[in-house]
C-alpha atoms as a PDB file:
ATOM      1  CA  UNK A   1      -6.903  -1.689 -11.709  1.00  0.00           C
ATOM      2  CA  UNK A   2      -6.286   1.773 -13.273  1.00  0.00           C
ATOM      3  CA  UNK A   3      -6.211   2.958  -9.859  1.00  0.00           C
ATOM      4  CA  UNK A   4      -3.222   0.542  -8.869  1.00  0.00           C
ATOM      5  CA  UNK A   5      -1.147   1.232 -11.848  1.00  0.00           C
ATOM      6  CA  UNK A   6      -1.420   4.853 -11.495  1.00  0.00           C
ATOM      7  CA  UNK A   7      -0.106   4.406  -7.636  1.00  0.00           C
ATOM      8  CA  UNK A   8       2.961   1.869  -9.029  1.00  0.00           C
ATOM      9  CA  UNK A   9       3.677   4.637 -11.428  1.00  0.00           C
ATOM     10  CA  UNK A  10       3.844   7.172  -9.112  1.00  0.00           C
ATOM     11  CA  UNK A  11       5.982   4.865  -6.578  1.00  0.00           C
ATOM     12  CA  UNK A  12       8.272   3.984  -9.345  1.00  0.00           C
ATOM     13  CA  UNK A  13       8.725   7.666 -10.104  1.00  0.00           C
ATOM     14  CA  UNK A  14       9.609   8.579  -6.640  1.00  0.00           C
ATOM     15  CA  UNK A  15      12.276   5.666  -6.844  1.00  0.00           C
ATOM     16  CA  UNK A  16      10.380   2.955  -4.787  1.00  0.00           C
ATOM     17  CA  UNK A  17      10.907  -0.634  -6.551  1.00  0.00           C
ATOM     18  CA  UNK A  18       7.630  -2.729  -7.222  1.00  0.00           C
ATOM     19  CA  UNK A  19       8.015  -6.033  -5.148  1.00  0.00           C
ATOM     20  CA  UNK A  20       4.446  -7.078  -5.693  1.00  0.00           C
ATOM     21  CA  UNK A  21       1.208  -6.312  -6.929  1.00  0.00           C
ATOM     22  CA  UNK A  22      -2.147  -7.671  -5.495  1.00  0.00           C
ATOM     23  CA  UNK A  23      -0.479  -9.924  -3.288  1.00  0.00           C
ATOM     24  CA  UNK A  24      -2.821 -12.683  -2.276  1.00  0.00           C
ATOM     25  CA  UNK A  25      -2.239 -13.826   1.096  1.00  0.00           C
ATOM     26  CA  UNK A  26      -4.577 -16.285   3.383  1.00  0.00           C
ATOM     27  CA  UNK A  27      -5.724 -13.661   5.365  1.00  0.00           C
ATOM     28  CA  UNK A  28      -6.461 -11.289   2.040  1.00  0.00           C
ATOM     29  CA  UNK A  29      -4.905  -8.929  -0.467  1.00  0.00           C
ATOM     30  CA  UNK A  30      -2.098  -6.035  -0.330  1.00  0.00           C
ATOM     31  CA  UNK A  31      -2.345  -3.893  -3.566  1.00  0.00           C
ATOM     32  CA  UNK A  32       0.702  -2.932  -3.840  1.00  0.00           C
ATOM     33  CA  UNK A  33       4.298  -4.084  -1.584  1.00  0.00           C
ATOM     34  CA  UNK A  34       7.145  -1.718  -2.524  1.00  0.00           C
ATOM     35  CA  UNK A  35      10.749  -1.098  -1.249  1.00  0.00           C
ATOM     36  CA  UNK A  36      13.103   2.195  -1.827  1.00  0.00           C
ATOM     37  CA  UNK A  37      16.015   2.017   0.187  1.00  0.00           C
ATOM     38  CA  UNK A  38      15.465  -0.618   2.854  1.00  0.00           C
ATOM     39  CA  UNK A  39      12.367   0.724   3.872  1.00  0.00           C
ATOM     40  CA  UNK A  40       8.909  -1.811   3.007  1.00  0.00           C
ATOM     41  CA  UNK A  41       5.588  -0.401   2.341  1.00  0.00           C
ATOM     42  CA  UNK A  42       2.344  -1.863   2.285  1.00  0.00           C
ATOM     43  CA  UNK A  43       0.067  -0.022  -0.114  1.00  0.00           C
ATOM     44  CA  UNK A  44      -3.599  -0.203   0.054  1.00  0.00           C
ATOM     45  CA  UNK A  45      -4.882   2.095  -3.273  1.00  0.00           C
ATOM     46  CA  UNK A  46      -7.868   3.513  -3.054  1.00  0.00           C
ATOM     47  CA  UNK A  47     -10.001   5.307  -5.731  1.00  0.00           C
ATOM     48  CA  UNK A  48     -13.063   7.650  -5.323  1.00  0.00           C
ATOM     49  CA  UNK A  49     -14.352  10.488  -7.040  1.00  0.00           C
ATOM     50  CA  UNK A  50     -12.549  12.695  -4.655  1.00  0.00           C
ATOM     51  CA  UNK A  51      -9.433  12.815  -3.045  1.00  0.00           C
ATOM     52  CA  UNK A  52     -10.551  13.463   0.318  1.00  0.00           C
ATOM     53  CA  UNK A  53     -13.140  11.043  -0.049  1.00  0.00           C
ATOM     54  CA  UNK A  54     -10.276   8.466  -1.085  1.00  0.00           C
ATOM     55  CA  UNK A  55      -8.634   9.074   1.759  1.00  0.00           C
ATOM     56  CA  UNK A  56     -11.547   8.315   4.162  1.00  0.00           C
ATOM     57  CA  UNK A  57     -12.489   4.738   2.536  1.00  0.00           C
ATOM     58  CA  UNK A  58     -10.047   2.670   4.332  1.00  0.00           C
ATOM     59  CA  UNK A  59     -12.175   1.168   7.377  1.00  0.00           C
ATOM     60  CA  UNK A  60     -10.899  -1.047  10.443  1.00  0.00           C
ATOM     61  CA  UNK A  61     -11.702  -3.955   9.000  1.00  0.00           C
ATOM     62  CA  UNK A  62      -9.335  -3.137   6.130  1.00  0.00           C
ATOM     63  CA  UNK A  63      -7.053  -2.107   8.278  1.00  0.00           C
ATOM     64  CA  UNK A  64      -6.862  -5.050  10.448  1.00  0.00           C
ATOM     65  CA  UNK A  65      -6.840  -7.387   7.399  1.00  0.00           C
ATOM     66  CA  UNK A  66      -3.625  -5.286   5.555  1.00  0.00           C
ATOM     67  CA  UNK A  67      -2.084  -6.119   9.328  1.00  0.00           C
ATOM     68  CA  UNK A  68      -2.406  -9.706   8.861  1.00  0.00           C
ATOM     69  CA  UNK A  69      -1.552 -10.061   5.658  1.00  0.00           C
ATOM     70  CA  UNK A  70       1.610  -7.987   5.912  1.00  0.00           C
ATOM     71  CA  UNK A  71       2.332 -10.365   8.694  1.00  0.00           C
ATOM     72  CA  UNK A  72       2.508 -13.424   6.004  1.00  0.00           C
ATOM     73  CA  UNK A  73       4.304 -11.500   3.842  1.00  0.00           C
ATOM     74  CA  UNK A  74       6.943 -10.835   6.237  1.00  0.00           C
ATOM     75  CA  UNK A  75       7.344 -14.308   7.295  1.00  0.00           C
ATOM     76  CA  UNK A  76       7.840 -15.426   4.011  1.00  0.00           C
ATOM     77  CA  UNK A  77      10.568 -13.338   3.359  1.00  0.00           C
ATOM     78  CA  UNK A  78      11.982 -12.107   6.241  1.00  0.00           C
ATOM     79  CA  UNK A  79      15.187 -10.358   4.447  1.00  0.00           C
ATOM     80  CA  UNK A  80      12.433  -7.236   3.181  1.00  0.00           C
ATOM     81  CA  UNK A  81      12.396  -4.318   5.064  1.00  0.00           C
ATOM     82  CA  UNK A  82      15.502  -4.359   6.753  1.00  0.00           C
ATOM     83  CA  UNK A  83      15.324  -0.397   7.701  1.00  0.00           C
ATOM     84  CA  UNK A  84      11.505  -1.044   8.532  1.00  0.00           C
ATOM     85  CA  UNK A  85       8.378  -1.121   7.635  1.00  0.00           C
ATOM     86  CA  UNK A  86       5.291   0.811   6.824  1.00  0.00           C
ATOM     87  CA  UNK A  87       1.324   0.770   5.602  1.00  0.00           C
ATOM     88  CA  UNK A  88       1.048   3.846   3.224  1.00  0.00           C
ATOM     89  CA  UNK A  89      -2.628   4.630   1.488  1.00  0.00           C
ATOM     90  CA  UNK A  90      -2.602   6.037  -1.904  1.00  0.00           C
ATOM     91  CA  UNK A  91      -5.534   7.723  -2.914  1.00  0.00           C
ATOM     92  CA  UNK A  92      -6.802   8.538  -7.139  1.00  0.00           C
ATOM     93  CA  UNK A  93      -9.565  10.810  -7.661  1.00  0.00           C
ATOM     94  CA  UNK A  94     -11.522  10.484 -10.846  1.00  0.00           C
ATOM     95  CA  UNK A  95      -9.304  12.705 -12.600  1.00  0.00           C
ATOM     96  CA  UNK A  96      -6.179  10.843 -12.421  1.00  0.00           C
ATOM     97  CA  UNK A  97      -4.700  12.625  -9.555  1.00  0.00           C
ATOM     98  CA  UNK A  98      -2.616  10.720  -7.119  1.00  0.00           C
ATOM     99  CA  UNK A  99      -1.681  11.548  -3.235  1.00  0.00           C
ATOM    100  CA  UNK A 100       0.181   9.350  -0.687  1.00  0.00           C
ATOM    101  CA  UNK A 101      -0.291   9.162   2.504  1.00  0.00           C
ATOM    102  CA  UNK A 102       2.978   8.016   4.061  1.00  0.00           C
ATOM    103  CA  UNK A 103       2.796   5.530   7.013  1.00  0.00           C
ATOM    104  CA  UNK A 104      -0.883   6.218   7.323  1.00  0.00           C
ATOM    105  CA  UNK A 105      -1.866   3.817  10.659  1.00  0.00           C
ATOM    106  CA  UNK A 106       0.297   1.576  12.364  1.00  0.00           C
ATOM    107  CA  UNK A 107      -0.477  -1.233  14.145  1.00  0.00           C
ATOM    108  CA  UNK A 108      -2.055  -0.718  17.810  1.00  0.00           C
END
């Protein structure tokens, strides 16, 4: 959870607007769903000891699931992410530090 808020407050800094947090959806849970200028991203927030080690924790599985999920979402509300859309990974080490990883898979 202190992971997650750290990665809103870094979005909101860089002038990305909050649309949802821990969206529950039938096929799972996006962390975070924010917007900045048209353009949608689904966040998945990862937190490790390391940065690096942050950035590998995101498996297939997770992958696949954020996919189906961000499907839902979508169809529900169809007028988000006019410009596009996106799956960005932000990653907190156990210091505090935060790194984004901007459209970090897409779908295949």
């Amino acid at each position: 959870m202190i992971a997650e808020a750290r990665a809103a407050a870094a979005l909101e800094a860089d002038g990305w607007a909050i649309w949802a947090r821990r969206a529950r959806t039938a096929a799972g849970e996006i962390d975070l769903i924010a917007e900045k200028e048209g353009l949608l991203a689904f966040v998945e927030v990862k937190a490790r000891p390391g940065l690096a080690e942050a950035a590998a924790a995101l498996s297939l599985r997770q992958r696949v699931r954020l996919l189906k999920a961000a499907e839902i979402v979508l169809a529900a509300h169809p007028e988000w992410g006019h410009r596009g859309v996106r799956f960005d990974v932000i990653v907190v080490d156990r210091t505090g530090s935060v790194r984004r990883i901007k459209d970090a898979f897409r779908q295949e």
